[in-house]
N, C-alpha and C. Protein backbone atom coordinates (compact mmCIF):
# COMPACT_ATOMS: atom_id res chain seq x y z
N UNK A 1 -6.37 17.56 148.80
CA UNK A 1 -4.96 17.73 148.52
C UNK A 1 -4.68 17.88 147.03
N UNK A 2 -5.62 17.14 146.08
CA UNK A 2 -5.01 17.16 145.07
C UNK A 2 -5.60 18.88 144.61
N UNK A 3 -6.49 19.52 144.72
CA UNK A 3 -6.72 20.47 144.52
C UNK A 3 -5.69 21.96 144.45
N UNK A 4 -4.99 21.46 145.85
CA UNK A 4 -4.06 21.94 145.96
C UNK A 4 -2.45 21.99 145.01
N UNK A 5 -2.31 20.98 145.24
CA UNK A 5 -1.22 20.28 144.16
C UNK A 5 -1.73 21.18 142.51
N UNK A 6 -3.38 21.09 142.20
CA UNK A 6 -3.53 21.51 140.99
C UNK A 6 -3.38 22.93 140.84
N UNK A 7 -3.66 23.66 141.84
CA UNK A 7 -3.55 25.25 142.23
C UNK A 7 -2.25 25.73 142.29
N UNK A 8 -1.28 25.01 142.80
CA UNK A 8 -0.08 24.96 142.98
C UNK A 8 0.57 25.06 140.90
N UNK A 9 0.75 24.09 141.03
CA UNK A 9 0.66 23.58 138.99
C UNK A 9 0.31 24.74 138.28
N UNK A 10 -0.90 25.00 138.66
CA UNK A 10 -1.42 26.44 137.73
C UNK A 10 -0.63 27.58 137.80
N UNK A 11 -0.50 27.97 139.21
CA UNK A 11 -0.06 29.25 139.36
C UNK A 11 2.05 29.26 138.56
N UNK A 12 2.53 27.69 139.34
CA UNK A 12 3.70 27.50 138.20
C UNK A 12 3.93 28.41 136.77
N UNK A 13 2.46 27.28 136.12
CA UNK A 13 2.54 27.79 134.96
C UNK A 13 2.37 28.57 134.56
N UNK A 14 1.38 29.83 135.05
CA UNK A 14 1.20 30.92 134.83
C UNK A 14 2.35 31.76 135.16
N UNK A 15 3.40 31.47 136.09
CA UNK A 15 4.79 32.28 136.41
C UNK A 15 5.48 32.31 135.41
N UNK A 16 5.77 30.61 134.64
CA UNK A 16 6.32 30.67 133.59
C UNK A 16 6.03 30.87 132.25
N UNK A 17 4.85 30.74 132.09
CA UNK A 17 4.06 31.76 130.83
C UNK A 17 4.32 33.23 131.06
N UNK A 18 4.22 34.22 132.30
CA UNK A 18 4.42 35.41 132.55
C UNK A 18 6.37 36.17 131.72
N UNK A 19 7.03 34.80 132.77
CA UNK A 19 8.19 34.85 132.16
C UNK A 19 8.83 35.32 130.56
N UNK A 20 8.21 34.01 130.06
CA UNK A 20 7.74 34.15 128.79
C UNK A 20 7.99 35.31 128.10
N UNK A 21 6.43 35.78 128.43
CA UNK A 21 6.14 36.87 127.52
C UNK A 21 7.17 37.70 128.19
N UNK A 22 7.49 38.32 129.02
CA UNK A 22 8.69 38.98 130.27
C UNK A 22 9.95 39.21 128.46
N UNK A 23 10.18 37.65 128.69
CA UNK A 23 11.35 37.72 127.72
C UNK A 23 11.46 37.66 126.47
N UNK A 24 9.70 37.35 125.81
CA UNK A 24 9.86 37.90 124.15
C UNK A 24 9.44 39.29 124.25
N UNK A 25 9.22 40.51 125.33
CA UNK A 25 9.25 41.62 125.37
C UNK A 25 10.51 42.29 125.49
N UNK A 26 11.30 41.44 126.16
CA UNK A 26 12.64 42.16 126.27
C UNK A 26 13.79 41.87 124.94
N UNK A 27 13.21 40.52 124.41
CA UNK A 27 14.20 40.72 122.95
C UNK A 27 13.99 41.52 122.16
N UNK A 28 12.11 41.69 122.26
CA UNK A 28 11.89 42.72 121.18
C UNK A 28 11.92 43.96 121.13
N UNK A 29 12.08 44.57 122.31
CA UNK A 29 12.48 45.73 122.99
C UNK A 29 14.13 45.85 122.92
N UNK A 30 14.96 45.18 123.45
CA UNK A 30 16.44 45.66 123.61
C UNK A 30 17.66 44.44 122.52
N UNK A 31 16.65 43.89 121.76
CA UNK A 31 18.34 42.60 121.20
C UNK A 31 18.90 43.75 119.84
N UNK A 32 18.11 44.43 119.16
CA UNK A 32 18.98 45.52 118.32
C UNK A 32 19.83 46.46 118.92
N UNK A 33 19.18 46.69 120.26
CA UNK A 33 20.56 47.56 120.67
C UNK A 33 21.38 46.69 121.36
N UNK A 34 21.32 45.73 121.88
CA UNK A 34 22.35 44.49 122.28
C UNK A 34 23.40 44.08 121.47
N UNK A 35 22.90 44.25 119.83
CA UNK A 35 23.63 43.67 118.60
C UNK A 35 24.47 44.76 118.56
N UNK A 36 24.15 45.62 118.42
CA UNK A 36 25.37 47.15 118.49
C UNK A 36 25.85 47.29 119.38
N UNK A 37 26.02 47.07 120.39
CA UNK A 37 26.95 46.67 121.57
C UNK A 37 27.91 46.24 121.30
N UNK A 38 27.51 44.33 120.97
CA UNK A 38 28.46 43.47 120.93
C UNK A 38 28.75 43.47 119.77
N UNK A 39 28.78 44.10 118.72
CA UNK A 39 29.27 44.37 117.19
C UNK A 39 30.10 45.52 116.90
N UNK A 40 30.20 46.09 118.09
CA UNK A 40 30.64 47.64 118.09
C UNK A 40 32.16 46.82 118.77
N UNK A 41 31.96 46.36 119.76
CA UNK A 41 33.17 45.11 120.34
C UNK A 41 33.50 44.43 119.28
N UNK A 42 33.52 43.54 119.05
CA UNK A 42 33.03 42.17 118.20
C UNK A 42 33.32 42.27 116.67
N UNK A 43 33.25 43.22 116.06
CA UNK A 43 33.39 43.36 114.58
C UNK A 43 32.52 42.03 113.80
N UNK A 44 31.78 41.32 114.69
CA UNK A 44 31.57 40.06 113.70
C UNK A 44 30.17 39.62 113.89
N UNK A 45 29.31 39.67 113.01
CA UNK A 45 27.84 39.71 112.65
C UNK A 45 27.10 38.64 114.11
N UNK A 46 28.22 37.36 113.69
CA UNK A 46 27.97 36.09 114.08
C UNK A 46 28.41 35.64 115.70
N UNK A 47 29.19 36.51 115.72
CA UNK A 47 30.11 36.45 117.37
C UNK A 47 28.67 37.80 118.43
N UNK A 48 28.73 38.59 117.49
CA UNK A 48 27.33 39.26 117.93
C UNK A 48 25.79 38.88 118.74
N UNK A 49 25.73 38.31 117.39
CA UNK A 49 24.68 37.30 117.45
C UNK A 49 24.96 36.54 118.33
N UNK A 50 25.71 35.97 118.53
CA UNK A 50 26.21 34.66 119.82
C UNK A 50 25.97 35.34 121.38
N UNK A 51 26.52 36.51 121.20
CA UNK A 51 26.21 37.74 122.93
C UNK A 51 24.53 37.84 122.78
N UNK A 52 24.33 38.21 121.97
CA UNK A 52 23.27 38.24 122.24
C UNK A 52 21.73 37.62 122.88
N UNK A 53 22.39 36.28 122.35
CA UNK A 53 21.17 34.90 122.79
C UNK A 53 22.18 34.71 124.07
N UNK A 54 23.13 34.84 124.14
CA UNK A 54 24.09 34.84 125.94
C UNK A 54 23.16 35.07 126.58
N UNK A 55 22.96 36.74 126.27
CA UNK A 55 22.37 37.88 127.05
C UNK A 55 21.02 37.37 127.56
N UNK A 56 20.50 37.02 126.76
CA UNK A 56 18.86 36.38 126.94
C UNK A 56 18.85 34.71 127.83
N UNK A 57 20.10 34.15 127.55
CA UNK A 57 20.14 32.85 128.77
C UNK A 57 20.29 33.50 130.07
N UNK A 58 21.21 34.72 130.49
CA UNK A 58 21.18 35.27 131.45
C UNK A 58 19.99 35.31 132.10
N UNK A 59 19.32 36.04 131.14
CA UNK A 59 18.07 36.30 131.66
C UNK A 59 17.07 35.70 132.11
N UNK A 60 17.25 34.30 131.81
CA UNK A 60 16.59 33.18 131.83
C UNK A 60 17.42 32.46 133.44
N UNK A 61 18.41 32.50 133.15
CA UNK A 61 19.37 32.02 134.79
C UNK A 61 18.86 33.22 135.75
N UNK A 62 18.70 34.16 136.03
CA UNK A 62 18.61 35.17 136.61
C UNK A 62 17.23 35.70 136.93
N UNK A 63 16.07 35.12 136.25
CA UNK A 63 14.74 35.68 136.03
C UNK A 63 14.09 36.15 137.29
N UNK A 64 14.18 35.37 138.11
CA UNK A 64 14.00 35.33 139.98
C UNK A 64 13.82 36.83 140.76
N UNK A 65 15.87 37.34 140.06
CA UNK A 65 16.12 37.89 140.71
C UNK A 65 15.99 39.46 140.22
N UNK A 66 15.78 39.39 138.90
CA UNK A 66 15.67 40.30 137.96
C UNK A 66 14.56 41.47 138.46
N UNK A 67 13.75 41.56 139.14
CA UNK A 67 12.64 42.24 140.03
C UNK A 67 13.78 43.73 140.41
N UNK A 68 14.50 43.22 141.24
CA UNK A 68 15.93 43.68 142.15
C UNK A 68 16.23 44.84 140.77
N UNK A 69 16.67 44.57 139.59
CA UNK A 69 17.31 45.35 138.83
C UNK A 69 16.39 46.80 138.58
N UNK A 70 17.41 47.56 139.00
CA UNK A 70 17.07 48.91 138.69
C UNK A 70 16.31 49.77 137.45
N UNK A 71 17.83 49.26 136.48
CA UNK A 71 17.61 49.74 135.15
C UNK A 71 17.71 48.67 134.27
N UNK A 72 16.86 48.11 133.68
CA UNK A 72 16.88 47.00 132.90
C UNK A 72 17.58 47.00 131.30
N UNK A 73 17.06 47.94 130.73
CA UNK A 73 18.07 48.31 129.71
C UNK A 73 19.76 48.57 129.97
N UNK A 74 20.06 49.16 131.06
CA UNK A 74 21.14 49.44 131.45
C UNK A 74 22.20 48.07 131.69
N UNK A 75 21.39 47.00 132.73
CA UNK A 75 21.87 45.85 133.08
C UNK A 75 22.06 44.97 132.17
N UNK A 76 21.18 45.19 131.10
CA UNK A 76 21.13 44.15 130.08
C UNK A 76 22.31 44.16 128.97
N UNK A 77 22.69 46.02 128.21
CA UNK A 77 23.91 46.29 127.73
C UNK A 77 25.39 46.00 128.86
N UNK A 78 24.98 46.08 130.25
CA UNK A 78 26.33 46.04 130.91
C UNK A 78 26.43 44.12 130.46
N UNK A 79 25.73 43.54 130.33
CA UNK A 79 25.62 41.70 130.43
C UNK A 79 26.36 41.99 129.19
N UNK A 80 25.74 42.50 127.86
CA UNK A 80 26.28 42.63 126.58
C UNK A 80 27.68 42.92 126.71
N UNK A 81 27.92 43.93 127.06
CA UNK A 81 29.27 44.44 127.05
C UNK A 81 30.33 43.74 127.62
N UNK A 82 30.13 43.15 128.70
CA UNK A 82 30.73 42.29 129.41
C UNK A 82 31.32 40.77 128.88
N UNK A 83 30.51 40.34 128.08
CA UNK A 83 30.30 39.28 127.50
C UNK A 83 30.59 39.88 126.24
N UNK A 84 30.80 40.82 125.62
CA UNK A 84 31.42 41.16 124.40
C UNK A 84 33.08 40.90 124.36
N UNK A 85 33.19 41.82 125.38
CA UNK A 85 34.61 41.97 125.73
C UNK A 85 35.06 40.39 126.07
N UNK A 86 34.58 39.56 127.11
CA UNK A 86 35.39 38.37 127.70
C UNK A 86 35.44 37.33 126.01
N UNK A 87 34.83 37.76 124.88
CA UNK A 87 35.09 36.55 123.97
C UNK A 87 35.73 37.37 123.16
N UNK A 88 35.70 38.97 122.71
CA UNK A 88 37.00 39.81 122.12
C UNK A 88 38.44 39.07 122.44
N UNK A 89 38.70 39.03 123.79
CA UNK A 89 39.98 38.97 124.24
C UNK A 89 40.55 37.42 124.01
N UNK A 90 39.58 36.30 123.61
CA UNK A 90 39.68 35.54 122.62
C UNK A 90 40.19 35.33 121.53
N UNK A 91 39.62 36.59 121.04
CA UNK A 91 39.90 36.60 119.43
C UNK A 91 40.75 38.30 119.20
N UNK A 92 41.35 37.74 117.55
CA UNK A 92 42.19 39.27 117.90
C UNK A 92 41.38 39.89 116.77
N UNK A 93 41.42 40.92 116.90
CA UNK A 93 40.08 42.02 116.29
C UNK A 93 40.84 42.11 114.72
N UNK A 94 42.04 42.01 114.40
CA UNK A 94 42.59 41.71 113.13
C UNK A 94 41.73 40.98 112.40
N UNK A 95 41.49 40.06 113.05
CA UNK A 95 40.63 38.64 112.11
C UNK A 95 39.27 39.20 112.14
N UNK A 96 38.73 40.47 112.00
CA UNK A 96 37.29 41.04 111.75
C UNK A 96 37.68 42.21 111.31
N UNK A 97 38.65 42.78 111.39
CA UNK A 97 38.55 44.07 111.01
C UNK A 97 38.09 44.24 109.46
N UNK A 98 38.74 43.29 109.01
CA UNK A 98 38.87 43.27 107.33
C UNK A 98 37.23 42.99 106.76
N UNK A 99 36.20 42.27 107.04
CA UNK A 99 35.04 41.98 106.69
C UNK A 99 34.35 43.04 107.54
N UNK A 100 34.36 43.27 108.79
CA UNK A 100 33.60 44.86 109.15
C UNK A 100 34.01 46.05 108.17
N UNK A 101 35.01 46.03 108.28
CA UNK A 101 35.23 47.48 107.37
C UNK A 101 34.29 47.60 106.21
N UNK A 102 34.29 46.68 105.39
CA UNK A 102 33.21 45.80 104.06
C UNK A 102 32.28 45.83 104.67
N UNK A 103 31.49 45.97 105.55
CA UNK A 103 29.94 45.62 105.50
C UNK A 103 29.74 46.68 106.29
N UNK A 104 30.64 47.95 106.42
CA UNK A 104 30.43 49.50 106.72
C UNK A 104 30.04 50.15 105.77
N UNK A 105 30.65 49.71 104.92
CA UNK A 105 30.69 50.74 103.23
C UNK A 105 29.27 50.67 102.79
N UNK A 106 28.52 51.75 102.42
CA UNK A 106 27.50 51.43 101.61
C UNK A 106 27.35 50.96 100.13
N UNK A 107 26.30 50.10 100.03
CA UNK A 107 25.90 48.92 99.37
C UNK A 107 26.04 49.63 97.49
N UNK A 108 25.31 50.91 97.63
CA UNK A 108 25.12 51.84 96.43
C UNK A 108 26.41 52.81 95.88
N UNK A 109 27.59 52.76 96.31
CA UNK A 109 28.64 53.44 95.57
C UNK A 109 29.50 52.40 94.61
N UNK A 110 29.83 53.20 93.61
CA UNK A 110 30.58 52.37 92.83
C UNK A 110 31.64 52.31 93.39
N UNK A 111 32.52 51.25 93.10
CA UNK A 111 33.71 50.20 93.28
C UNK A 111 34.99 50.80 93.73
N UNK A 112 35.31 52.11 92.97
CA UNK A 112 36.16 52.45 93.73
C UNK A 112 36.11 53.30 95.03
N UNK A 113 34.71 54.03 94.58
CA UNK A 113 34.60 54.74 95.92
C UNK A 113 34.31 53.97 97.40
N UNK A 114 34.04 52.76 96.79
CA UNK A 114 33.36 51.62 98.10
C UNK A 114 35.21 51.00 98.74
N UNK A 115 35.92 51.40 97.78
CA UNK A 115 37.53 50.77 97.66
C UNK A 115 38.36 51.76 99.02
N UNK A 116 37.52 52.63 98.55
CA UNK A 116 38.96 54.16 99.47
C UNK A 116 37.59 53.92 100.67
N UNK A 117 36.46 53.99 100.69
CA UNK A 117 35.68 53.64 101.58
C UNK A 117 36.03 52.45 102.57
N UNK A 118 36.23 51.80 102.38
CA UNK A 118 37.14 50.68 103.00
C UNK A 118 38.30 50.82 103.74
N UNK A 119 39.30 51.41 102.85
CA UNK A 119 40.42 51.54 103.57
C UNK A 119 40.13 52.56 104.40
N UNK A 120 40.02 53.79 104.32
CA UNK A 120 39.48 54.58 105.32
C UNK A 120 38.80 53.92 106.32
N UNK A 121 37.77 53.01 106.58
CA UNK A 121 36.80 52.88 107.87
C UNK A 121 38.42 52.00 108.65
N UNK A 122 39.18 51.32 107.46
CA UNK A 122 40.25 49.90 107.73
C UNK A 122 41.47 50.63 108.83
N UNK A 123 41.46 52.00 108.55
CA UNK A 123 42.41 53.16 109.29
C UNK A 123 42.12 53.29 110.54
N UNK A 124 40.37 53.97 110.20
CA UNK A 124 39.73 54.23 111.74
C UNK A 124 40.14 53.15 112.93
N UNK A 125 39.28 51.57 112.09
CA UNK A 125 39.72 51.21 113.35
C UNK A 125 40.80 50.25 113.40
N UNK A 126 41.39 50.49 112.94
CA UNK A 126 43.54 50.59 113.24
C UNK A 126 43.98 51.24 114.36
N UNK A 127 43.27 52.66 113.79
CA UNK A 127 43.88 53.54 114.92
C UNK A 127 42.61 53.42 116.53
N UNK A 128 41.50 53.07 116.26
CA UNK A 128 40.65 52.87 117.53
C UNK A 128 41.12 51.81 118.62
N UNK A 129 42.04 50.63 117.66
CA UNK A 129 42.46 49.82 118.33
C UNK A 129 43.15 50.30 119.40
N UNK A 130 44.32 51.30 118.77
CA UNK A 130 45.75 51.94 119.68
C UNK A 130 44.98 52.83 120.34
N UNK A 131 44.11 52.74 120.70
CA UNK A 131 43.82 54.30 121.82
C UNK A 131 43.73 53.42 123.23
N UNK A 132 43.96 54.15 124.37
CA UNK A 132 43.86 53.14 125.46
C UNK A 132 42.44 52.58 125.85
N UNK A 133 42.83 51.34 126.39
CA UNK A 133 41.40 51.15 126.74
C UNK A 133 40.06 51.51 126.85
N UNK A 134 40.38 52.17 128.17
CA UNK A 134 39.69 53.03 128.72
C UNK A 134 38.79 54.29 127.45
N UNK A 135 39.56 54.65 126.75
CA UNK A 135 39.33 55.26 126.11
C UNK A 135 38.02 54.39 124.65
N UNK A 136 38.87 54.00 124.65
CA UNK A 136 38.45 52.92 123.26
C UNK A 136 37.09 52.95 123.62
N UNK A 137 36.90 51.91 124.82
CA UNK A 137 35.70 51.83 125.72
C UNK A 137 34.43 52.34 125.46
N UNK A 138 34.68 53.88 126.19
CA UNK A 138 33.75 54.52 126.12
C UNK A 138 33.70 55.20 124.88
N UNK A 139 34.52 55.41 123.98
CA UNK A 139 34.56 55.75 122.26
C UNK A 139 33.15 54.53 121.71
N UNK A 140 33.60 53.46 121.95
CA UNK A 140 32.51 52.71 121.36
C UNK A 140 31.37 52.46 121.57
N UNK A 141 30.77 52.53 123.11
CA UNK A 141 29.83 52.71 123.88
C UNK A 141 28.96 53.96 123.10
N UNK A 142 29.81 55.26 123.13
CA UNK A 142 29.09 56.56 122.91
C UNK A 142 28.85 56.16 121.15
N UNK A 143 28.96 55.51 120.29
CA UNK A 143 28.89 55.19 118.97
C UNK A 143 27.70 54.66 118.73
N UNK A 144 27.37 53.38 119.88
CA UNK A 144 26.11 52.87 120.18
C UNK A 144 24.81 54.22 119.79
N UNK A 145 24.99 54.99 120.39
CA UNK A 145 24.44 56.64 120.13
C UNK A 145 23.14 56.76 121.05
N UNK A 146 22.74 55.12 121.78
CA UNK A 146 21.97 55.30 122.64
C UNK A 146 21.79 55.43 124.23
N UNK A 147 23.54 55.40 124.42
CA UNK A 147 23.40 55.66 125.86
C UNK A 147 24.33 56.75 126.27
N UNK A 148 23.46 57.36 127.03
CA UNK A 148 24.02 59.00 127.31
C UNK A 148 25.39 58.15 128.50
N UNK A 149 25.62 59.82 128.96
CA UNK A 149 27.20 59.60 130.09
C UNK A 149 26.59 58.90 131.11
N UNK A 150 25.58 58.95 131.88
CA UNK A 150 25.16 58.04 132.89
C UNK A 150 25.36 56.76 132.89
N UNK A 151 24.26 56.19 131.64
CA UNK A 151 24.15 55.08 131.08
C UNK A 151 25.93 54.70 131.34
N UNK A 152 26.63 55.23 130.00
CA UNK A 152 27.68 54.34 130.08
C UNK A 152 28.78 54.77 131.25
N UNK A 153 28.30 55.66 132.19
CA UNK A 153 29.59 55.50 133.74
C UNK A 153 28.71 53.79 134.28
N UNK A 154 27.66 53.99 134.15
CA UNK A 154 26.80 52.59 135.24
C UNK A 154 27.53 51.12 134.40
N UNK A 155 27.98 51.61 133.00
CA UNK A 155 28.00 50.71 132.38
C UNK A 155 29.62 49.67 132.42
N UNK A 156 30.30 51.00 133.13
CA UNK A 156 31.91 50.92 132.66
C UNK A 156 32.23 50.69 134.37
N UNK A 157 31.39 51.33 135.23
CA UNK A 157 31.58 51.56 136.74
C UNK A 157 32.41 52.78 136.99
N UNK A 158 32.07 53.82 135.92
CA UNK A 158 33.21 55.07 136.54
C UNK A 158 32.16 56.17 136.61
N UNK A 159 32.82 57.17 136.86
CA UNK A 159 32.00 58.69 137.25
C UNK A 159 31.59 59.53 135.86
N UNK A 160 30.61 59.47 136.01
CA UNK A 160 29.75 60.87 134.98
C UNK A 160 31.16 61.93 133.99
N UNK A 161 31.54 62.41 135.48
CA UNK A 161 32.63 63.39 134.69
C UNK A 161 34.05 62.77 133.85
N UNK A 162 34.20 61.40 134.79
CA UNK A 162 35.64 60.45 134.31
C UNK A 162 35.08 60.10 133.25
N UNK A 163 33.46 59.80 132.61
CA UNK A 163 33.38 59.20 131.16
C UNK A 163 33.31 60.66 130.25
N UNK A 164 32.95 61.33 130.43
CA UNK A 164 33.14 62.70 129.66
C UNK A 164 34.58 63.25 129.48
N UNK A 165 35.09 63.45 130.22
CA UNK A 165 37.06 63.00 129.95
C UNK A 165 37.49 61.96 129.05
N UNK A 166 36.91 61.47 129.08
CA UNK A 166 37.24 60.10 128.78
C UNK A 166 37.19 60.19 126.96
N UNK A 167 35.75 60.50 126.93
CA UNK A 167 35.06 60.68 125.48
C UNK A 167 35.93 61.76 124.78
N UNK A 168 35.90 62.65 125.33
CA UNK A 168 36.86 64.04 124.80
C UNK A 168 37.72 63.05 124.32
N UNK A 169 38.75 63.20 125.89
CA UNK A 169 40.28 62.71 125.30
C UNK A 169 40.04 61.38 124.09
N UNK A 170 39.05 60.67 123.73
CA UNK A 170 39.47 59.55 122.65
C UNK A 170 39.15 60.58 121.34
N UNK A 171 38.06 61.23 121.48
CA UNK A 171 37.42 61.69 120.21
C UNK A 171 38.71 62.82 119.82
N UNK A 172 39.45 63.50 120.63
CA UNK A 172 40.42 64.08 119.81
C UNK A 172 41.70 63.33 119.61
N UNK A 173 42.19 62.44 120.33
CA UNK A 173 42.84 61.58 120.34
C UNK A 173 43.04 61.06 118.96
N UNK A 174 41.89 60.35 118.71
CA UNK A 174 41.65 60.06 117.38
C UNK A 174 41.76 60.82 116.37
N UNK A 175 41.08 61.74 116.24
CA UNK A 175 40.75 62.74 115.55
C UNK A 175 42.57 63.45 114.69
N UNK A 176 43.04 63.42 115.87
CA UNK A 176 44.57 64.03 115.69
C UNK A 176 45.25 62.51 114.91
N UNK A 177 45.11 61.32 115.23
CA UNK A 177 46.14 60.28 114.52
C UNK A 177 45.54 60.39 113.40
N UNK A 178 43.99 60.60 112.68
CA UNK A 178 43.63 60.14 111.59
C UNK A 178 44.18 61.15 110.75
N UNK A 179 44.50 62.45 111.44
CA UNK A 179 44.49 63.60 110.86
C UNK A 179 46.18 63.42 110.32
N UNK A 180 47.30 62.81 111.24
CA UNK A 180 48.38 62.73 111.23
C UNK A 180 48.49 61.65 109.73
N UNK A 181 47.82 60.70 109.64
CA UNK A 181 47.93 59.87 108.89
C UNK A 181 47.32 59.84 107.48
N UNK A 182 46.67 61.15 107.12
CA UNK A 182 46.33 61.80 106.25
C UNK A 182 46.90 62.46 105.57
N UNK A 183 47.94 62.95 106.43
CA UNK A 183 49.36 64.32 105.90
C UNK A 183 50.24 63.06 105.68
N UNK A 184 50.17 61.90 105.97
CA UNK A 184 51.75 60.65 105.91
C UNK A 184 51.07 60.16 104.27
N UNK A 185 49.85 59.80 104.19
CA UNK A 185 49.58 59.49 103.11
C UNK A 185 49.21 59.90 101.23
């Protein structure tokens, strides 16, 4: 019996050593594009960072069942996204806009150009805010730059062609307020 019991023990541990490695392959594989996810949401380095180790407890609650998942990269940004959004609606994106905009600008221009650099990105997303949802959405998703229309219909739960509508209508959408607010200024 005890042999058993020890065979039993082993194979445990070897599931959860497998695990393991399972999940320092998948941070090291997908937590940079996880961080642009929930930072693309999120405006905030640290609230980012916070989805992100989420994302990976998931994975850890879920490990079992995780076999089942289709697309693993896919499931893993929909966890991100999901969990981006439910602690956004927390917080109001005002209180990040102002330090994202700043840590958009590159590091190497002088002061004033890093100045109008600022206010400009501070416009964009002013105006990204006011676009509808829906729109916003998949505007920020497609920014990510790594997931095609599939990816983000699986991601949002809509149709191939409804996220390509979708993308249009924000990207000119936008395109037209920044443009409007260029001729006001």
């Amino acid at each position: 019996m005890a042999s058993v019991e020890g065979c039993s023990l082993a194979l445990s541990s070897m599931e959860s050593a497998r695990s393991e490695i399972d999940l320092a392959a998948l941070v090291e594989t997908y937590s940079s594009l996880l961080f642009r996810v929930a930072h693309s949401v999120l405006r905030s380095r640290a609230e980012a960072e916070d989805v992100v180790q989420d994302v990976f407890v998931r994975v850890l609650e879920h490990r079992r069942s995780l076999t089942a998942v289709r697309d693993m990269r896919v499931w893993l940004v929909r966890v991100a996204w999901n969990l981006a959004i439910d602690r956004r609606r927390r917080i109001r994106p005002e209180q990040f806009d102002e330090g994202f905009a700043d840590s958009l600008v590159g590091r190497n221009l002088p002061a004033d150009e890093a100045l109008n650099e600022a206010q400009r990105l501070r416009s964009v997303l002013r105006e990204l805010e006011r676009l509808p949802k829906a729109e916003r959405d998949v505007l920020l998703l497609s920014v990510v730059e790594e997931l095609g229309t599939a990816e983000m219909a699986e991601v949002l739960g809509r149709s191939e062609s409804a996220v390509r509508a979708l993308l249009f209508r924000a990207r000119t959408r936008l395109r037209e307020r920044l443009e409007e607010g260029e001729g006001r200024g």
